[in-house]
Structure formats: structure tokens, C-alpha cells
N, C-alpha and C. Protein backbone atom coordinates (compact mmCIF):
# COMPACT_ATOMS: atom_id res chain seq x y z
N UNK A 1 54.89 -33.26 5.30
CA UNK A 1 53.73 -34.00 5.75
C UNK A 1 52.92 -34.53 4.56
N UNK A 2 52.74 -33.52 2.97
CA UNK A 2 51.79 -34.26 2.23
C UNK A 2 53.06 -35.40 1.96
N UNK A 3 54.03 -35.08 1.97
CA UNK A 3 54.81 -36.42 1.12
C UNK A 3 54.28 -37.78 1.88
N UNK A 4 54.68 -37.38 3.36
CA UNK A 4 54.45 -38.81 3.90
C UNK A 4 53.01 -39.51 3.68
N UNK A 5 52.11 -38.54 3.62
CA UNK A 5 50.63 -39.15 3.38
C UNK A 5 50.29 -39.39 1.79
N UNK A 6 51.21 -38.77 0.99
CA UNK A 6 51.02 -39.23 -0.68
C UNK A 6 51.78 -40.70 -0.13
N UNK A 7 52.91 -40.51 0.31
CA UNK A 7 53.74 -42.12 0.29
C UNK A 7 52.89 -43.93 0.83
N UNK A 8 52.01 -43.06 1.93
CA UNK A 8 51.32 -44.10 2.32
C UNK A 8 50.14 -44.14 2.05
N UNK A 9 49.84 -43.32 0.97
CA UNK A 9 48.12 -43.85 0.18
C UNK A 9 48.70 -44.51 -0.64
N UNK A 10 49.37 -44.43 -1.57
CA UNK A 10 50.04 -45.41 -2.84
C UNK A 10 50.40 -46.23 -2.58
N UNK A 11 51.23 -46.42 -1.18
CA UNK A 11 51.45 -48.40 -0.20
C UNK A 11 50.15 -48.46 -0.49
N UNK A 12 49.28 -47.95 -0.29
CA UNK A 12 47.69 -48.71 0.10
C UNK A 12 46.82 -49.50 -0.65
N UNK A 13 46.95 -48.61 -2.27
CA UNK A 13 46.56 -48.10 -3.28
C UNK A 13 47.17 -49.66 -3.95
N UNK A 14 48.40 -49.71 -4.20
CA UNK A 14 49.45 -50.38 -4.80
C UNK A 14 49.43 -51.86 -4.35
N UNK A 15 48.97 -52.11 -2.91
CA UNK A 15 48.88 -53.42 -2.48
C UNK A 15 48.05 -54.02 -1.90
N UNK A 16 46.80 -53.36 -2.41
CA UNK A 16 45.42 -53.91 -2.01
C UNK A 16 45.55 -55.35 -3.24
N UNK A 17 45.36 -56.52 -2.59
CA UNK A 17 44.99 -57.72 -3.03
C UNK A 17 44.56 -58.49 -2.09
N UNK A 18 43.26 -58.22 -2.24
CA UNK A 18 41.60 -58.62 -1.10
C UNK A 18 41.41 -59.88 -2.29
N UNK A 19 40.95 -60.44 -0.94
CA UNK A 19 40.23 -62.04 -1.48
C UNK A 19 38.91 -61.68 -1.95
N UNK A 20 37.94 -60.92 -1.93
CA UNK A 20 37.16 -60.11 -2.80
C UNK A 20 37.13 -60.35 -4.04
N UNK A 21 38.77 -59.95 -4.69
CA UNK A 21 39.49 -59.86 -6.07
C UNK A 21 39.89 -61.77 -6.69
N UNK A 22 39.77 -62.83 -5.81
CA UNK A 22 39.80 -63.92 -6.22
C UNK A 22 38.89 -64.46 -6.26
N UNK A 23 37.49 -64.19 -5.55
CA UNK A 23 36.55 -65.04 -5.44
C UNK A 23 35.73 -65.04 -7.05
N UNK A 24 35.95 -64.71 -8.05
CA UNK A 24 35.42 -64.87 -9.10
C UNK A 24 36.55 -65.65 -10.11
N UNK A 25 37.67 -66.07 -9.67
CA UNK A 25 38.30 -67.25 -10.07
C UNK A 25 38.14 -68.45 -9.64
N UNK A 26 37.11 -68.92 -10.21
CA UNK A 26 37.07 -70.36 -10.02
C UNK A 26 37.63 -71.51 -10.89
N UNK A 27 38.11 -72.12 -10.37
CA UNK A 27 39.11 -73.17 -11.41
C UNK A 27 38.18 -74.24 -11.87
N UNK A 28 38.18 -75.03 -12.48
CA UNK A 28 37.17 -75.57 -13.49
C UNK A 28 37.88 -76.69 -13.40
N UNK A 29 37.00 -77.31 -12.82
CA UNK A 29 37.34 -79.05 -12.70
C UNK A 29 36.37 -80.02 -13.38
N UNK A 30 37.02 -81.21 -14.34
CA UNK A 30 36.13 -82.09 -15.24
C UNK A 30 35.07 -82.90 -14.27
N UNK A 31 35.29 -83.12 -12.90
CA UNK A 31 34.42 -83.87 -12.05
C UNK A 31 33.84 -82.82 -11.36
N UNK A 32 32.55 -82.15 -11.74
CA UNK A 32 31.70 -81.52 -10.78
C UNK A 32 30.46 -81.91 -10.38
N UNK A 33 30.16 -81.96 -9.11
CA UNK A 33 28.76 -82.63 -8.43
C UNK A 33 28.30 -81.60 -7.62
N UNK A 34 26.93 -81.99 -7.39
CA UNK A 34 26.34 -80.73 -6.23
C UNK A 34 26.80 -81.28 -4.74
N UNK A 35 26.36 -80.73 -4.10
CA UNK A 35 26.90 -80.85 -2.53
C UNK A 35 26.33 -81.99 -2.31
N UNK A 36 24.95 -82.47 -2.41
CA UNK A 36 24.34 -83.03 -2.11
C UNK A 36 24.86 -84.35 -2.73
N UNK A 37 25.51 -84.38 -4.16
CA UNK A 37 26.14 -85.50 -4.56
C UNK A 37 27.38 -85.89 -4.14
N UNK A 38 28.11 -84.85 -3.67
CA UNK A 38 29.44 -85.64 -2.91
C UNK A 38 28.82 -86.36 -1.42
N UNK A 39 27.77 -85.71 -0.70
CA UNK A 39 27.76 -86.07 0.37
C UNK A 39 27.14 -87.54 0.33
N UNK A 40 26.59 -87.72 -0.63
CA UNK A 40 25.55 -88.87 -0.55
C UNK A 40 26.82 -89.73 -1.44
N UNK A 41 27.65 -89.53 -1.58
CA UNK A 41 28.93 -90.05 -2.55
C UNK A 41 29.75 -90.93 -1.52
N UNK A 42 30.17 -90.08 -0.63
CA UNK A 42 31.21 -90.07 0.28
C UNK A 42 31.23 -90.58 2.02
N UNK A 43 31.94 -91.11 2.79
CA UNK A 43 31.12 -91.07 3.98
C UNK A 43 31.49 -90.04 4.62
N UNK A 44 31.54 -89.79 5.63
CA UNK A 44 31.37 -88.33 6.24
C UNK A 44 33.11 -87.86 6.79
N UNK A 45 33.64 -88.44 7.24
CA UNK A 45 35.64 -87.83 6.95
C UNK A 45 35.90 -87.59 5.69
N UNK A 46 35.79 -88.50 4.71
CA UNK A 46 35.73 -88.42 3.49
C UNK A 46 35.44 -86.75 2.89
N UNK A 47 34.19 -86.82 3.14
CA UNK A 47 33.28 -85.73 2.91
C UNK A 47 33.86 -84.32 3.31
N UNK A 48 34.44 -84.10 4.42
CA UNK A 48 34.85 -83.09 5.73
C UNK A 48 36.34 -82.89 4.81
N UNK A 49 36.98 -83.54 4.70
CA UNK A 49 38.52 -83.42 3.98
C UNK A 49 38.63 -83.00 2.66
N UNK A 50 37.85 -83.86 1.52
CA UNK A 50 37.85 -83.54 0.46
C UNK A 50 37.36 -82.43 0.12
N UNK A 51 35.66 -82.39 0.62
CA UNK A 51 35.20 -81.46 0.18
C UNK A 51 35.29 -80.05 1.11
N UNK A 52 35.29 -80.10 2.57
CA UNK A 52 35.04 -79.29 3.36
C UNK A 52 36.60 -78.58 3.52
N UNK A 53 37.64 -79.43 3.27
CA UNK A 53 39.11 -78.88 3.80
C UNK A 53 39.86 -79.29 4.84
N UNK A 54 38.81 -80.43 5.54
CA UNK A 54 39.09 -80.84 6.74
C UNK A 54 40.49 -81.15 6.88
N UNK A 55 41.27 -81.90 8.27
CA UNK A 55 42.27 -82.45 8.80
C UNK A 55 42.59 -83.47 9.60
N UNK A 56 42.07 -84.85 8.56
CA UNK A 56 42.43 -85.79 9.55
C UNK A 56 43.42 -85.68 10.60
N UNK A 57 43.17 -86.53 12.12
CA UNK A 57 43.87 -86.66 12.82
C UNK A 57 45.25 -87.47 12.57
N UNK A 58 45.95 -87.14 13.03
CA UNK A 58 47.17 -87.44 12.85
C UNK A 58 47.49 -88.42 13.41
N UNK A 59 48.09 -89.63 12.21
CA UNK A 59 48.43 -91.06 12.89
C UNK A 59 47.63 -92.18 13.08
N UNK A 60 46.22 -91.67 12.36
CA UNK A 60 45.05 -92.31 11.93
C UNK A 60 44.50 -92.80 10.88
N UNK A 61 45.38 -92.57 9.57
CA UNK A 61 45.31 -92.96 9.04
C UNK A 61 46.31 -94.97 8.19
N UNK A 62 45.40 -95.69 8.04
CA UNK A 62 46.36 -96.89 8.02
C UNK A 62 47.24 -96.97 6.58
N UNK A 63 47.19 -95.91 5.48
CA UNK A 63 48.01 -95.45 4.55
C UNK A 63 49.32 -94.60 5.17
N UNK A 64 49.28 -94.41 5.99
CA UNK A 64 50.50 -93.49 6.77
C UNK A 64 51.72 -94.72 6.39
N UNK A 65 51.50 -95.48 7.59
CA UNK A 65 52.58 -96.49 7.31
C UNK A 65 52.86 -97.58 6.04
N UNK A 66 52.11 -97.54 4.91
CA UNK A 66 51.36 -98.83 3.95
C UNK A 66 52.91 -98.20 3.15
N UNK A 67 53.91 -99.28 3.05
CA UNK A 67 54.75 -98.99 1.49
C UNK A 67 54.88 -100.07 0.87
N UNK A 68 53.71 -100.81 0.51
CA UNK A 68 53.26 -101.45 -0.88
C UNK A 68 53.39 -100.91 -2.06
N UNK A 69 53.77 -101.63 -2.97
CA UNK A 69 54.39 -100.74 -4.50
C UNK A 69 52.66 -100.48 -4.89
N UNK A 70 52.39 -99.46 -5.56
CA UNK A 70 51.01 -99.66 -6.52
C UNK A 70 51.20 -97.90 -6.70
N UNK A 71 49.52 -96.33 -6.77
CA UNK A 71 49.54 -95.87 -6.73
C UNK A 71 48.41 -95.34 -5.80
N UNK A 72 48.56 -94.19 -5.14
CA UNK A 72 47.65 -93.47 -4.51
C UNK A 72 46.78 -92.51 -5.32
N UNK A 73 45.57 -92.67 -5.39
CA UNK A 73 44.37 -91.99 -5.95
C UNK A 73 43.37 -91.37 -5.32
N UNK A 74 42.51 -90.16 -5.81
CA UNK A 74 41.78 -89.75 -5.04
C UNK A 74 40.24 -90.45 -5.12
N UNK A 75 40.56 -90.47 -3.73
CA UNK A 75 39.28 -90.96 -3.41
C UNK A 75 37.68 -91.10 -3.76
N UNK A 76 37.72 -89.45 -4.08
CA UNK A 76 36.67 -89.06 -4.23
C UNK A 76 36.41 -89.52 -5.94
N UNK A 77 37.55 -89.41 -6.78
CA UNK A 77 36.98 -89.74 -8.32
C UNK A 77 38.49 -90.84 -8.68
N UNK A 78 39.02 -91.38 -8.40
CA UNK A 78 40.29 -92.33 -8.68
C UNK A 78 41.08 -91.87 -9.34
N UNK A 79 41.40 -90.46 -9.49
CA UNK A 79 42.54 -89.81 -10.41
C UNK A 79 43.80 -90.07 -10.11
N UNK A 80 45.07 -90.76 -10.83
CA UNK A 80 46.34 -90.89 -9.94
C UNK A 80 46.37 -89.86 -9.33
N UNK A 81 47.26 -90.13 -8.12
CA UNK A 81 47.76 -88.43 -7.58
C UNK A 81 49.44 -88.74 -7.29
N UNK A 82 49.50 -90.09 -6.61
CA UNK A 82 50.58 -89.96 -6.04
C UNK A 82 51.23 -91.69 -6.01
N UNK A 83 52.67 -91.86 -6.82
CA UNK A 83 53.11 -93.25 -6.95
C UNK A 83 53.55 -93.69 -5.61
N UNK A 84 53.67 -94.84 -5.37
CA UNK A 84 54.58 -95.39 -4.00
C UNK A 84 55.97 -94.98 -3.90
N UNK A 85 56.45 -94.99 -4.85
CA UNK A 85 57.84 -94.79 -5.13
C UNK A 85 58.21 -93.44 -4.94
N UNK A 86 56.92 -92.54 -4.88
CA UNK A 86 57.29 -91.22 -3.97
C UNK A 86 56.78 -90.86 -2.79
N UNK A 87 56.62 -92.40 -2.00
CA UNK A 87 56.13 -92.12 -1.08
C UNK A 87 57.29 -92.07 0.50
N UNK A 88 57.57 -91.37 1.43
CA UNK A 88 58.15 -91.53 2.61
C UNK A 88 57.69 -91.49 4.00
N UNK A 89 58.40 -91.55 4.90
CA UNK A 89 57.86 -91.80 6.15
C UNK A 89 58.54 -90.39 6.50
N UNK A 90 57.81 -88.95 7.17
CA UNK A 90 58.53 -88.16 7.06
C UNK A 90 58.01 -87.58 8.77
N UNK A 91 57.04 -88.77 9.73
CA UNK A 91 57.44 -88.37 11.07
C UNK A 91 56.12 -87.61 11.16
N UNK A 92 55.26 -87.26 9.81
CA UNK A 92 54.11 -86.37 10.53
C UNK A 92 52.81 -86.67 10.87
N UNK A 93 52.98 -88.03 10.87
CA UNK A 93 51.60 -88.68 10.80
C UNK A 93 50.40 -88.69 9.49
N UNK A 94 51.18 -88.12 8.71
CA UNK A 94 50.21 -88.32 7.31
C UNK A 94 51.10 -88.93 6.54
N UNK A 95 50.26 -89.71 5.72
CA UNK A 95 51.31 -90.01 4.39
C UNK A 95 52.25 -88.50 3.67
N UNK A 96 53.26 -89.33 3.81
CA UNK A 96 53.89 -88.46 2.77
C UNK A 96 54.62 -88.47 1.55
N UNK A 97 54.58 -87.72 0.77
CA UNK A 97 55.55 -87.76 -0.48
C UNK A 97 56.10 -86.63 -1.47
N UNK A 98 57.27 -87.10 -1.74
CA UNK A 98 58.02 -85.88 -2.16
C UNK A 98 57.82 -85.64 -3.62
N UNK A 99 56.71 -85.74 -4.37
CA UNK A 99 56.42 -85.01 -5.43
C UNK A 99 55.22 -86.15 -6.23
N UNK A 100 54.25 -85.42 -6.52
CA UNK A 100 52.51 -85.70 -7.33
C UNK A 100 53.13 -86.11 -8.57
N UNK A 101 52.21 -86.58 -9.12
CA UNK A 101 52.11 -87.16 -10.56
C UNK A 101 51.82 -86.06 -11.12
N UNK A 102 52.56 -85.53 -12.05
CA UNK A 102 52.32 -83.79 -12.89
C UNK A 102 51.51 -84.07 -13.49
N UNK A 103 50.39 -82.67 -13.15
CA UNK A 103 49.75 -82.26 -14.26
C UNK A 103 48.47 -83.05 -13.19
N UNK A 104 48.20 -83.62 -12.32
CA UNK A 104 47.38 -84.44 -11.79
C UNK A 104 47.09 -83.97 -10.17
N UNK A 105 47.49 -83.27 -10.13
CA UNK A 105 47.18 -81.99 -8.98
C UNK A 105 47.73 -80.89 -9.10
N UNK A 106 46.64 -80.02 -8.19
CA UNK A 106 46.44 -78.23 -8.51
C UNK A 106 46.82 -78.12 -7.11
N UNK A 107 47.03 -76.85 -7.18
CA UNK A 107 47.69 -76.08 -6.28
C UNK A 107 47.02 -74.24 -5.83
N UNK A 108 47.33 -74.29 -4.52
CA UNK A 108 46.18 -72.69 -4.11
C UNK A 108 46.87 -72.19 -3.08
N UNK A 109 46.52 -71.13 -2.88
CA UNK A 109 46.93 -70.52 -1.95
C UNK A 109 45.83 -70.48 -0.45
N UNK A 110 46.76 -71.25 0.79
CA UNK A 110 45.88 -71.16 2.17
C UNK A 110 46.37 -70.51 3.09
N UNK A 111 45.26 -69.32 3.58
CA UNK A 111 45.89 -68.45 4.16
C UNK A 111 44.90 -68.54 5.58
N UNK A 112 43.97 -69.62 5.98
CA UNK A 112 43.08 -69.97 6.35
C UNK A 112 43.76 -69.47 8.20
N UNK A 113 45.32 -69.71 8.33
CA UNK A 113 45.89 -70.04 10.09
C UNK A 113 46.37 -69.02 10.14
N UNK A 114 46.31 -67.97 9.25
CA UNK A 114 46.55 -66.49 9.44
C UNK A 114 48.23 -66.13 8.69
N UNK A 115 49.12 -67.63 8.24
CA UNK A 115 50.11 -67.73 7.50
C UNK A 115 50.10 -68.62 5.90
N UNK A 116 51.01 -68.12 4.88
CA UNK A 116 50.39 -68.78 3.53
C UNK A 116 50.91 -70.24 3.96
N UNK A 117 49.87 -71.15 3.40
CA UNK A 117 50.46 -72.53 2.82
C UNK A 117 50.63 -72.67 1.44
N UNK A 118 50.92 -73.67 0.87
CA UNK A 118 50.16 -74.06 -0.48
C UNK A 118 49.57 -75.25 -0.21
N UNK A 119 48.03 -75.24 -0.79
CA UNK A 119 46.96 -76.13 -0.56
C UNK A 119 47.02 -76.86 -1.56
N UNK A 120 46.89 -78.50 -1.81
CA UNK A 120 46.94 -78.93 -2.96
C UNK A 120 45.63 -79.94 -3.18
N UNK A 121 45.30 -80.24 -4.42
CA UNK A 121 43.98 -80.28 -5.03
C UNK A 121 44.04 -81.73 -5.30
N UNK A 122 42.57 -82.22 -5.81
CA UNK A 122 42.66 -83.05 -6.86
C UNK A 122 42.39 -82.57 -8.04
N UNK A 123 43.27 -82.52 -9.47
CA UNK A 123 43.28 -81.74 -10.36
C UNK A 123 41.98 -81.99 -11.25
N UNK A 124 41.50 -83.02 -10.95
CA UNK A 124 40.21 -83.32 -11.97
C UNK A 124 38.83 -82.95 -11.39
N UNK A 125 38.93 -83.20 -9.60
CA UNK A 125 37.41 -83.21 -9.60
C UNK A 125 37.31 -81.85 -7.82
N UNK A 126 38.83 -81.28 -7.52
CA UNK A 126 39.00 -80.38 -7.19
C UNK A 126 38.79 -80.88 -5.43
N UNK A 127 39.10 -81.81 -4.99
CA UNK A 127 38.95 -82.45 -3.72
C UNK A 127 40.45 -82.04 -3.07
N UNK A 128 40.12 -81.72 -1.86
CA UNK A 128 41.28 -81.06 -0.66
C UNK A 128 42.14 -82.34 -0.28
N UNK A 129 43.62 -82.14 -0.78
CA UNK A 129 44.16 -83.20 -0.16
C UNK A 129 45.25 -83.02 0.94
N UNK A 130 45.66 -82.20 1.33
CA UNK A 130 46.42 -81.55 2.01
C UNK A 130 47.52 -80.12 1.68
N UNK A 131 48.60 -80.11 2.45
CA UNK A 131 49.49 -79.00 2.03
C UNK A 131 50.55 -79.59 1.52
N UNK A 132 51.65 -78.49 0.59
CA UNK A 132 53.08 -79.08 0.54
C UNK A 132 54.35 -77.89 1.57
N UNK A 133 55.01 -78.46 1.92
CA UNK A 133 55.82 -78.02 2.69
C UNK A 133 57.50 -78.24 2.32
N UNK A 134 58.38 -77.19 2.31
CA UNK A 134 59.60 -77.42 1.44
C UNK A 134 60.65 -77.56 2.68
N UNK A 135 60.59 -78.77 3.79
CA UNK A 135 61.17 -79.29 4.37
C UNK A 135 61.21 -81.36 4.28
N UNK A 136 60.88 -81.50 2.99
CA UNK A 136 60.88 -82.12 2.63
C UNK A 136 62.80 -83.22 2.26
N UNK A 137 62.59 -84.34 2.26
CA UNK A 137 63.98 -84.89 1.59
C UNK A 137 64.51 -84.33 0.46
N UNK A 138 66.02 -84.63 0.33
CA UNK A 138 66.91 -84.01 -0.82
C UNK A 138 66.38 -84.16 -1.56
N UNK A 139 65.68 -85.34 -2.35
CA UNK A 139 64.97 -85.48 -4.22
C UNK A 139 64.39 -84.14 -4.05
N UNK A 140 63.29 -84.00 -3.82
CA UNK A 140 62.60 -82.71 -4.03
C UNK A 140 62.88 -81.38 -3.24
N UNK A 141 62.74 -81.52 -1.84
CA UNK A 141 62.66 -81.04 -0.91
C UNK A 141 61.43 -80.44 -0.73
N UNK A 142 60.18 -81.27 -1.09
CA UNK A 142 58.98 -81.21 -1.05
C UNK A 142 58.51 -82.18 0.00
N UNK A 143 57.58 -81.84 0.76
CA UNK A 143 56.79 -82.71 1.46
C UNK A 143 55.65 -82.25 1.35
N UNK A 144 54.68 -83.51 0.45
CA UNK A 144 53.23 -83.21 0.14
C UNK A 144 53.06 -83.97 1.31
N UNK A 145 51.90 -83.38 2.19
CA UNK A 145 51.34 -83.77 3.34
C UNK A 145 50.07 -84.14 3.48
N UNK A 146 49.36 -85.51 2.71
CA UNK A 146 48.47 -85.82 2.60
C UNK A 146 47.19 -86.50 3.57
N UNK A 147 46.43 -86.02 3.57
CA UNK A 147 44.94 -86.48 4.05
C UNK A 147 44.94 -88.04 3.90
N UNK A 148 44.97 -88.89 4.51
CA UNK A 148 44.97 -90.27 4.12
C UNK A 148 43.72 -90.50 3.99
N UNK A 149 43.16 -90.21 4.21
CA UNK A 149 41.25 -90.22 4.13
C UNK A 149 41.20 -89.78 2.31
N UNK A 150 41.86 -88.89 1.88
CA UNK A 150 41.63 -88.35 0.67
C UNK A 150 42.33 -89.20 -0.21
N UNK A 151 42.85 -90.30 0.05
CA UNK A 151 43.58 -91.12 -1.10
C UNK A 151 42.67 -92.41 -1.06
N UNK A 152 42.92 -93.29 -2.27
CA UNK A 152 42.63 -94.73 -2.36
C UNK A 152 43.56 -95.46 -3.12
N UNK A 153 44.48 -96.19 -2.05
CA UNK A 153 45.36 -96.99 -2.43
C UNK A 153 45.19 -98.09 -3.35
N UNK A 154 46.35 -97.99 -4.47
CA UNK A 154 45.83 -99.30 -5.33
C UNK A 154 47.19 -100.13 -5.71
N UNK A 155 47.20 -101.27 -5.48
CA UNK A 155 48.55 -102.04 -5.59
C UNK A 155 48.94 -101.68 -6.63
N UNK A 156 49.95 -102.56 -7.27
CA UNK A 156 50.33 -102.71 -8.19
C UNK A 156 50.24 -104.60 -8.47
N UNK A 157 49.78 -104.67 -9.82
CA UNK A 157 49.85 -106.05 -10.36
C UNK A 157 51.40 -106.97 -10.04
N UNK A 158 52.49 -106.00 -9.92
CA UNK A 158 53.75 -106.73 -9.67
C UNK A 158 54.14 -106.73 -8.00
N UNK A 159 52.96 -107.17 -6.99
CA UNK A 159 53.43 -106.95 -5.56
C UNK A 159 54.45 -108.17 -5.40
């Protein structure tokens, strides 16, 4: 009997990792504003997605279908995030694409629906752009699943 109760204090002991233990990692982004400056920044979807985490509705956005050559940027501060040329039609009602411009989005852990995602960022000014999901096409087998609200499309000079 002590074995079994030494065995399952040390499970306990051994795999406590409480969000408690992350909330003093904060990642440090070059674009920081007060609340009050994104909101008065942004209009209010805008606002709800980037900053809040929100989820545009699906199929509402008019970047879903757009495959004009140029790049996708965030909205909130114009950082590349994402080229056309990685962009696909992948059926979910958000833009999608199978891999970010490196080094130009961050990445987190969302455990928000009671299962992990990975949440992905804007790497400069830390704005919510959606999840990635590894049912994605052969190149990557990534599907970044973007907020179309959280991007700002920009041609390219050679349309």
C-alpha cells in the first residue's frame, strides 16, 4: 500500500505543469501598445481577433478566396506573415497556407477547447492570427489557418 501511494505522489509531484508556472513568461514583442491604443487603432473584429483571440466566422472573409500574387501582412502593424505562393484553398473557410515567412511568426500553446492547438502570432507586435494544423498538403503538411480579419493583403508590383 505505501508503494502504491509513494508511486502516485511522484506522478503528481513529477507532472505538475500549471499555467500558474507560465504566466510570468511573457514574450516580448517590438510593437507594444496599451489596450486602449489597439482599440482606438483597430475596428472592432479587428480588435476581437488580434488582440482578444477571437474567430472570425467562417467564409467571411473576402481574402479566403483572393489568389493574387503579392504578400499577406498583419494587420495590426504590416509585418510580412504570409506570401501568396503559400497560399491554398484548403475547404475551411479561412485563408490558408502551408508555411509563414520564418522568423516572422511565433508560436504558443492553446489549450483554451480543453485540447492542445498551436496558436500562431504576429512575431513583432504579438497579434492572434489563428492555429496551425498538420493536415495540411504534401509541401509542408501544415495548414496555417488564418483569421482573414488579421491579415492585410498587399499585391505585388508584378500583377
Amino acid at each position: 500500500m505505501k508503494n502504491i501511494v509513494f508511486i502516485l505522489v511522484s506522478l503528481l509531484l513529477f507532472s505538475c505543469n500549471t499555467s500558474a508556472q507560465n504566466k510570468n513568461k511573457k514574450e516580448k514583442f517590438t510593437v507594444t501598445k496599451t489596450d486602449a491604443e489597439w482599440k482606438a487603432e483597430l475596428n472592432s473584429n479587428e480588435y476581437n481577433v488580434l488582440r482578444k483571440a477571437g474567430t472570425e466566422r467562417a467564409f467571411s472573409s473576402k481574402l479566403n478566396k483572393n489568389y493574387k500574387k503579392g504578400v499577406y501582412a498583419c494587420a495590426a502593424c504590416g509585418t510580412p506573415l504570409f506570401k501568396s505562393d503559400y497560399k491554398y484553398d484548403s475547404g475551411s473557410g479561412w485563408p490558408s497556407f502551408d508555411r509563414e515567412i520564418e522568423g516572422n511568426v511565433s508560436f504558443s500553446t492553446d489549450k483554451k477547447l480543453g485540447y492542445t492547438r498551436v496558436e500562431e502570432h504576429c512575431a513583432t507586435c504579438g497579434g492572434h492570427l489563428g492555429h496551425v494544423f498538420n493536415d495540411g498538403p504534401k509541401s509542408t503538411g501544415e495548414r496555417h489557418c488564418v483569421n482573414g480579419v488579421a491579415l492585410e493583403f498587399v499585391p505585388s508590383e508584378n500583377n
